[in-house]
C-alpha atoms as a PDB file:
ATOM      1  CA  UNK A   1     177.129 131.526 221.256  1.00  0.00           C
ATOM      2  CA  UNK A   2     173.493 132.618 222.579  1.00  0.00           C
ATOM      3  CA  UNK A   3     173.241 136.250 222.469  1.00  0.00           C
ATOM      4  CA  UNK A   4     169.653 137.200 223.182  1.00  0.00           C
ATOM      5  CA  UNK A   5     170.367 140.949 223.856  1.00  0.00           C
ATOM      6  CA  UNK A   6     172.066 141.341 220.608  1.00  0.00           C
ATOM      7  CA  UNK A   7     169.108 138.905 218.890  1.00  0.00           C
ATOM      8  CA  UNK A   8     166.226 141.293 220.135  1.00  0.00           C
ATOM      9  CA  UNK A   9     168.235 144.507 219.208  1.00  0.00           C
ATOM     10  CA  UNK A  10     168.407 142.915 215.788  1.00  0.00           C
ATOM     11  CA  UNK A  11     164.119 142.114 215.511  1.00  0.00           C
ATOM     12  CA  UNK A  12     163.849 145.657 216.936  1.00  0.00           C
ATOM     13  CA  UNK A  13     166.019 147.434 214.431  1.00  0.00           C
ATOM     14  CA  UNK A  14     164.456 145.127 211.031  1.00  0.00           C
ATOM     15  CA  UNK A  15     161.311 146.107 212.656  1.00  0.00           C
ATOM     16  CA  UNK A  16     161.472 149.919 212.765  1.00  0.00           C
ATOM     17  CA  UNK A  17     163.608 149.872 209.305  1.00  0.00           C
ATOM     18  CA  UNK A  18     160.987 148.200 207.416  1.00  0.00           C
ATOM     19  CA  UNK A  19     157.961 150.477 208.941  1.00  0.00           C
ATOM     20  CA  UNK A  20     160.225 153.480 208.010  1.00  0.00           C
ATOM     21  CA  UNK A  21     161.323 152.558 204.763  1.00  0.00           C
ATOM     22  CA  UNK A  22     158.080 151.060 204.130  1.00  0.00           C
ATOM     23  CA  UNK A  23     155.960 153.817 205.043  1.00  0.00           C
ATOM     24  CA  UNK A  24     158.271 156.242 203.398  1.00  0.00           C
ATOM     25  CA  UNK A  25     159.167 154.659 200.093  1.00  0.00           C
ATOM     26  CA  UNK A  26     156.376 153.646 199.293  1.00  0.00           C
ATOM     27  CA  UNK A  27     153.292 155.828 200.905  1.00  0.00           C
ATOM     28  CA  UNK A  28     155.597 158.892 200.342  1.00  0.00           C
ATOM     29  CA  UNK A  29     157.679 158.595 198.044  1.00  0.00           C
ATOM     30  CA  UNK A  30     156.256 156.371 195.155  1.00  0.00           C
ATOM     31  CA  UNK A  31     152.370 156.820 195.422  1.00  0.00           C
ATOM     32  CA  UNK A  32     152.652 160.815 197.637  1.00  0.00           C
ATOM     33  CA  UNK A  33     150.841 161.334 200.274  1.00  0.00           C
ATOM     34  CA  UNK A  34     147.755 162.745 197.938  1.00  0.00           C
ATOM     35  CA  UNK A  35     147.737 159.487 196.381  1.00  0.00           C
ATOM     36  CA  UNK A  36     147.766 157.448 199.787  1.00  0.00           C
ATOM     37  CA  UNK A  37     144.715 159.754 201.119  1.00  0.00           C
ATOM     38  CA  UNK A  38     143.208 159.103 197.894  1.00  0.00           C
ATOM     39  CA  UNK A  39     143.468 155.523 198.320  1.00  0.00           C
ATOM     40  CA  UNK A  40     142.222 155.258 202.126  1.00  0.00           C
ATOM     41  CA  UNK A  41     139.080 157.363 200.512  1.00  0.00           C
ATOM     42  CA  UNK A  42     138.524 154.504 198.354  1.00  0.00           C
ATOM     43  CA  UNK A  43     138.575 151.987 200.598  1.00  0.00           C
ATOM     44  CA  UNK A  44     136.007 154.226 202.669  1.00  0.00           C
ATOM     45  CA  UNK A  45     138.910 155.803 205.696  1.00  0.00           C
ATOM     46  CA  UNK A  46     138.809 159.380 205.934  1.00  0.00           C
ATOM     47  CA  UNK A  47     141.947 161.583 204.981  1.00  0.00           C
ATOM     48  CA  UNK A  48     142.963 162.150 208.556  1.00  0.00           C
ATOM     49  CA  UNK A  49     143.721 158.043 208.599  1.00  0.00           C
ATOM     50  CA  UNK A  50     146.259 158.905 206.397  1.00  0.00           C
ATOM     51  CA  UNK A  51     148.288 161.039 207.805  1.00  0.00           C
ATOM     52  CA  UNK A  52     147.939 159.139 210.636  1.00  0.00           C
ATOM     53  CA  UNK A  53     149.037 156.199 209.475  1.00  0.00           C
ATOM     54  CA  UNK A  54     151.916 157.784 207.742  1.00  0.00           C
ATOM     55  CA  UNK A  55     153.104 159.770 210.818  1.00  0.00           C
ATOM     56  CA  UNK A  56     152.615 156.774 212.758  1.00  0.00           C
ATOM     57  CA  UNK A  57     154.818 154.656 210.596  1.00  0.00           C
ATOM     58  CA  UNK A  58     157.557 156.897 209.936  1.00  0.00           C
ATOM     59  CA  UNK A  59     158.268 158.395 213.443  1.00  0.00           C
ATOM     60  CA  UNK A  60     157.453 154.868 215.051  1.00  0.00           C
ATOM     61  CA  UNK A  61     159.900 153.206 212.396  1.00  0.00           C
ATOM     62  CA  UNK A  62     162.333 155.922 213.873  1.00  0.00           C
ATOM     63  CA  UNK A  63     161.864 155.643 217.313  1.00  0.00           C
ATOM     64  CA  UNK A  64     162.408 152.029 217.128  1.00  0.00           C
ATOM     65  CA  UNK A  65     165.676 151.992 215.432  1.00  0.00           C
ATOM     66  CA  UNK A  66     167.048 154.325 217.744  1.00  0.00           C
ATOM     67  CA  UNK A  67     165.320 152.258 220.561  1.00  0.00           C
ATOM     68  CA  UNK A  68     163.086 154.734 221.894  1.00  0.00           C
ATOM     69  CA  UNK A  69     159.725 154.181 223.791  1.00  0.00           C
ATOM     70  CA  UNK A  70     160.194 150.913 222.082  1.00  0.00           C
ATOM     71  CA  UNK A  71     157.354 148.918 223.499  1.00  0.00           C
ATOM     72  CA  UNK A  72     154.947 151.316 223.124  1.00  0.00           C
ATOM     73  CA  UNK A  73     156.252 152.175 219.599  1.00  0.00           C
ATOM     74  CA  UNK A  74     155.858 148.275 218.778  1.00  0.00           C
ATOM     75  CA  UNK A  75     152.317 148.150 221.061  1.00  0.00           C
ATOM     76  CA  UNK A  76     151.325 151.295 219.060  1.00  0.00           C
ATOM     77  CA  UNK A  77     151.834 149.790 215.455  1.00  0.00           C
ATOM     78  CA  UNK A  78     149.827 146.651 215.772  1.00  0.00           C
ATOM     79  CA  UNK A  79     146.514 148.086 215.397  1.00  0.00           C
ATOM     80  CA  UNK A  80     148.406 149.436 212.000  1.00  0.00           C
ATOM     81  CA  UNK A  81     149.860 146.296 211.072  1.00  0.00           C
ATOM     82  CA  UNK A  82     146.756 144.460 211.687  1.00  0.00           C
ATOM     83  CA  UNK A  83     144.999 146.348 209.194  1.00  0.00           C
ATOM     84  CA  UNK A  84     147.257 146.168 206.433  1.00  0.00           C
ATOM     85  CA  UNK A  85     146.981 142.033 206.845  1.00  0.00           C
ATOM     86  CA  UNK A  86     143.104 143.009 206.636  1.00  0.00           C
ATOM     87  CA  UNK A  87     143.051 144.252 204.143  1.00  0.00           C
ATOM     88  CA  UNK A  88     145.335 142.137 201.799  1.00  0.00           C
ATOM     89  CA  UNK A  89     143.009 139.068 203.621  1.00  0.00           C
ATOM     90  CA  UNK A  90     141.302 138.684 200.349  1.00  0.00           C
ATOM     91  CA  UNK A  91     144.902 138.800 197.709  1.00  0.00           C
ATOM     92  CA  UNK A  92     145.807 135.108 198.616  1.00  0.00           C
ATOM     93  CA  UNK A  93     148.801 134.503 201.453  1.00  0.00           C
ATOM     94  CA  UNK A  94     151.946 135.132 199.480  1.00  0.00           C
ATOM     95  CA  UNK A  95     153.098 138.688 199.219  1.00  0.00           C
ATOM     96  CA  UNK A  96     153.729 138.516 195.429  1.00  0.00           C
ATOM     97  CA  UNK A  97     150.085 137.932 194.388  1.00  0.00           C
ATOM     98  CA  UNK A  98     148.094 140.577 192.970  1.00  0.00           C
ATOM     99  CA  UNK A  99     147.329 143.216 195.046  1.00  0.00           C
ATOM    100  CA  UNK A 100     149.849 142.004 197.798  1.00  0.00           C
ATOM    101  CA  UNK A 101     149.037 138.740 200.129  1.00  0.00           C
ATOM    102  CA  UNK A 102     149.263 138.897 203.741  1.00  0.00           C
ATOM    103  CA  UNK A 103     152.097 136.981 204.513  1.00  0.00           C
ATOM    104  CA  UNK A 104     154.045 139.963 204.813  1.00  0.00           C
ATOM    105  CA  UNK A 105     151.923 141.570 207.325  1.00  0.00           C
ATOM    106  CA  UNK A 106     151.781 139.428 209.346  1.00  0.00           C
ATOM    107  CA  UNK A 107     155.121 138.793 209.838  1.00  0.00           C
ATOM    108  CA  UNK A 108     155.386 142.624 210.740  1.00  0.00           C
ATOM    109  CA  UNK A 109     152.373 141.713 213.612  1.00  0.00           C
ATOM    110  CA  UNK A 110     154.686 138.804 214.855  1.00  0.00           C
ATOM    111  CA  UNK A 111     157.808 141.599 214.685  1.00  0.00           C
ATOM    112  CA  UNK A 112     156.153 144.009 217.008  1.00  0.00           C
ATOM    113  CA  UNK A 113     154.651 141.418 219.083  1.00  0.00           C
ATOM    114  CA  UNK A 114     157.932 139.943 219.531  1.00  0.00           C
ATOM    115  CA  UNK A 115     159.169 143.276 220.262  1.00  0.00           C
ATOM    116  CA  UNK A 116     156.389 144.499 222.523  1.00  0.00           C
ATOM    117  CA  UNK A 117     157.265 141.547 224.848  1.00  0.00           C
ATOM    118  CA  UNK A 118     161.292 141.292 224.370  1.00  0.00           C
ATOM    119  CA  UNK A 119     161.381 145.067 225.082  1.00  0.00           C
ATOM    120  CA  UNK A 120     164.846 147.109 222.980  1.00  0.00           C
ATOM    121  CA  UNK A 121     167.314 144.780 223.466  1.00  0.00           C
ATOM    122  CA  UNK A 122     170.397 145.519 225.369  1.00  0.00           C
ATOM    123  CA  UNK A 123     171.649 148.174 222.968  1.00  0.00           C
ATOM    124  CA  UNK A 124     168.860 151.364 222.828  1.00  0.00           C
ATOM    125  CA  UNK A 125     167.984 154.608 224.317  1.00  0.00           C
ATOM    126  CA  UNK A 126     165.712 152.878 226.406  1.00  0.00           C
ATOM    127  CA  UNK A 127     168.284 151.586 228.405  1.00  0.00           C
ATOM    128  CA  UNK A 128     170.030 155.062 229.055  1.00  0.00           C
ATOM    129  CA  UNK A 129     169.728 155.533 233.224  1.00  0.00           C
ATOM    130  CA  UNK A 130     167.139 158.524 232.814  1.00  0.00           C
ATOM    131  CA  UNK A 131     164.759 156.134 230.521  1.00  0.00           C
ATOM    132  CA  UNK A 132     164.994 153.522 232.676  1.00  0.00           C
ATOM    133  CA  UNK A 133     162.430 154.530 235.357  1.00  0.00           C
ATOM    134  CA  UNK A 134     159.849 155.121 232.664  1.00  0.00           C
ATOM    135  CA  UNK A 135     158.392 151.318 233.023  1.00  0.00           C
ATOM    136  CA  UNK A 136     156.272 151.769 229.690  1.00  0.00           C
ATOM    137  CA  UNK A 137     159.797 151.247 227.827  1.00  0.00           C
ATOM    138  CA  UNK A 138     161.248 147.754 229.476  1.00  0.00           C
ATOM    139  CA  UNK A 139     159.583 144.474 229.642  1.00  0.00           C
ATOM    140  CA  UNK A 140     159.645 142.663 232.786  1.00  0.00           C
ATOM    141  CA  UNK A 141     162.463 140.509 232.178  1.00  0.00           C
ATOM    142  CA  UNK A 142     164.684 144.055 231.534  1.00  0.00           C
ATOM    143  CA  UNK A 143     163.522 145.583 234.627  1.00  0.00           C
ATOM    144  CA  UNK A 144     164.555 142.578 236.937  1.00  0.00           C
ATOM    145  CA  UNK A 145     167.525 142.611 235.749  1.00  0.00           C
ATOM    146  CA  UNK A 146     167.776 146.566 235.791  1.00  0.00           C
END
Protein backbone atom coordinates (compact mmCIF):
# COMPACT_ATOMS: atom_id res chain seq x y z
CA UNK A 1 0.00 0.00 0.00
CA UNK A 2 1.59 3.46 -1.27
CA UNK A 3 0.34 6.17 0.81
CA UNK A 4 2.27 9.31 -0.05
CA UNK A 5 -0.17 11.76 1.71
CA UNK A 6 0.07 9.92 4.89
CA UNK A 7 4.19 9.45 4.19
CA UNK A 8 4.72 13.35 3.89
CA UNK A 9 2.36 14.09 6.90
CA UNK A 10 4.66 11.72 8.75
CA UNK A 11 8.35 13.72 7.52
CA UNK A 12 6.35 16.88 8.33
CA UNK A 13 5.28 15.98 11.83
CA UNK A 14 9.16 14.18 12.85
CA UNK A 15 10.27 17.37 11.39
CA UNK A 16 8.52 20.02 13.50
CA UNK A 17 8.72 17.53 16.70
CA UNK A 18 12.36 17.34 16.64
CA UNK A 19 12.90 21.33 16.02
CA UNK A 20 10.44 21.77 18.98
CA UNK A 21 11.67 19.36 21.28
CA UNK A 22 15.05 20.10 20.18
CA UNK A 23 15.03 23.67 20.53
CA UNK A 24 13.14 23.43 23.74
CA UNK A 25 14.83 20.66 25.67
CA UNK A 26 17.75 21.40 25.08
CA UNK A 27 18.33 25.40 24.32
CA UNK A 28 15.63 25.97 27.04
CA UNK A 29 15.37 23.72 29.17
CA UNK A 30 18.85 22.06 29.87
CA UNK A 31 21.44 24.88 29.01
CA UNK A 32 18.44 28.28 29.58
CA UNK A 33 18.22 30.64 27.37
CA UNK A 34 21.16 32.79 29.30
CA UNK A 35 23.32 29.96 28.69
CA UNK A 36 22.39 29.61 24.84
CA UNK A 37 23.03 33.58 24.39
CA UNK A 38 26.10 32.99 26.22
CA UNK A 39 27.16 30.41 23.92
CA UNK A 40 26.24 32.25 20.47
CA UNK A 41 28.56 35.16 22.21
CA UNK A 42 31.28 32.76 22.17
CA UNK A 43 31.12 31.67 18.98
CA UNK A 44 31.05 35.54 18.01
CA UNK A 45 26.66 35.86 17.18
CA UNK A 46 25.13 38.55 19.00
CA UNK A 47 22.36 37.87 21.73
CA UNK A 48 19.52 38.82 19.45
CA UNK A 49 20.63 35.43 17.27
CA UNK A 50 19.50 33.75 20.09
CA UNK A 51 16.37 34.48 20.65
CA UNK A 52 15.96 34.27 17.26
CA UNK A 53 16.95 31.12 16.77
CA UNK A 54 15.03 29.89 19.70
CA UNK A 55 11.73 31.59 18.67
CA UNK A 56 12.34 30.39 15.33
CA UNK A 57 12.67 26.81 16.35
CA UNK A 58 10.03 26.49 18.77
CA UNK A 59 7.07 28.27 17.01
CA UNK A 60 8.31 26.79 13.56
CA UNK A 61 8.53 23.22 15.28
CA UNK A 62 4.82 24.13 16.22
CA UNK A 63 3.51 25.35 13.23
CA UNK A 64 4.69 22.38 11.46
CA UNK A 65 3.13 19.77 13.53
CA UNK A 66 -0.05 21.35 13.34
CA UNK A 67 0.64 21.87 9.54
CA UNK A 68 0.61 25.46 9.37
CA UNK A 69 2.38 27.77 6.78
CA UNK A 70 4.26 24.58 6.39
CA UNK A 71 6.49 25.38 3.48
CA UNK A 72 7.49 28.46 4.58
CA UNK A 73 7.98 27.11 8.15
CA UNK A 74 10.31 24.30 6.51
CA UNK A 75 11.84 27.15 3.81
CA UNK A 76 12.32 29.35 6.94
CA UNK A 77 14.42 26.78 9.06
CA UNK A 78 17.06 25.89 6.56
CA UNK A 79 19.14 28.84 6.91
CA UNK A 80 18.92 27.51 10.80
CA UNK A 81 19.60 24.07 10.09
CA UNK A 82 22.37 24.88 7.84
CA UNK A 83 24.20 26.50 10.48
CA UNK A 84 24.00 24.06 13.08
CA UNK A 85 25.71 21.42 10.35
CA UNK A 86 28.32 24.45 10.17
CA UNK A 87 29.13 24.55 12.83
CA UNK A 88 29.50 20.86 14.02
CA UNK A 89 31.58 20.71 10.30
CA UNK A 90 34.70 20.41 12.28
CA UNK A 91 33.32 17.40 15.27
CA UNK A 92 33.70 14.50 12.67
CA UNK A 93 30.24 13.15 10.78
CA UNK A 94 28.64 11.01 13.42
CA UNK A 95 26.44 12.74 15.91
CA UNK A 96 27.99 10.98 18.96
CA UNK A 97 31.50 12.48 18.61
CA UNK A 98 32.63 15.13 20.76
CA UNK A 99 31.04 18.17 20.44
CA UNK A 100 28.24 16.65 18.16
CA UNK A 101 28.99 15.59 14.28
CA UNK A 102 26.89 16.75 11.56
CA UNK A 103 25.16 13.88 10.52
CA UNK A 104 22.31 14.90 12.43
CA UNK A 105 21.94 18.19 10.86
CA UNK A 106 21.89 17.41 8.01
CA UNK A 107 19.40 15.06 8.04
CA UNK A 108 17.15 17.92 9.56
CA UNK A 109 18.30 20.08 6.07
CA UNK A 110 17.13 16.98 3.98
CA UNK A 111 13.72 16.99 6.42
CA UNK A 112 12.77 20.49 5.56
CA UNK A 113 13.89 20.26 2.10
CA UNK A 114 11.81 17.32 1.68
CA UNK A 115 9.13 19.17 3.27
CA UNK A 116 9.54 22.51 1.53
CA UNK A 117 8.91 20.63 -1.78
CA UNK A 118 6.24 17.79 -0.61
CA UNK A 119 4.24 20.66 0.98
CA UNK A 120 1.88 19.28 4.61
CA UNK A 121 0.74 16.26 3.48
CA UNK A 122 -2.86 15.50 3.11
CA UNK A 123 -3.66 15.83 6.80
CA UNK A 124 -2.81 19.78 8.07
CA UNK A 125 -4.26 23.13 8.52
CA UNK A 126 -2.92 23.99 5.36
CA UNK A 127 -5.35 22.13 3.65
CA UNK A 128 -8.43 23.74 5.51
CA UNK A 129 -10.55 25.64 2.40
CA UNK A 130 -9.63 29.24 3.82
CA UNK A 131 -5.68 28.25 3.73
CA UNK A 132 -5.88 26.95 0.60
CA UNK A 133 -5.76 30.14 -1.54
CA UNK A 134 -2.68 31.28 0.32
CA UNK A 135 -0.20 29.58 -2.45
CA UNK A 136 2.93 30.12 -0.05
CA UNK A 137 1.46 26.96 1.94
CA UNK A 138 0.96 24.11 -1.00
CA UNK A 139 3.48 22.85 -3.38
CA UNK A 140 2.56 22.56 -6.87
CA UNK A 141 1.65 19.08 -6.96
CA UNK A 142 -1.15 20.02 -3.93
CA UNK A 143 -2.50 22.84 -5.78
CA UNK A 144 -3.23 20.82 -9.07
CA UNK A 145 -4.86 18.62 -7.42
CA UNK A 146 -6.70 21.29 -5.16
Amino acid sequence: MVNQALGVTITRIALGMILFAHCYFLKVDTFTIDGTVGFFASIGLPAIAAHLIIAAEILGGMVLILGAFTRLAAWLSLPILIGAAWMHLGNNWVFSAKGGGWEFPILLVALAMAVELGGAGKYAIDNLDWMKHSNFTQSTAEQATA
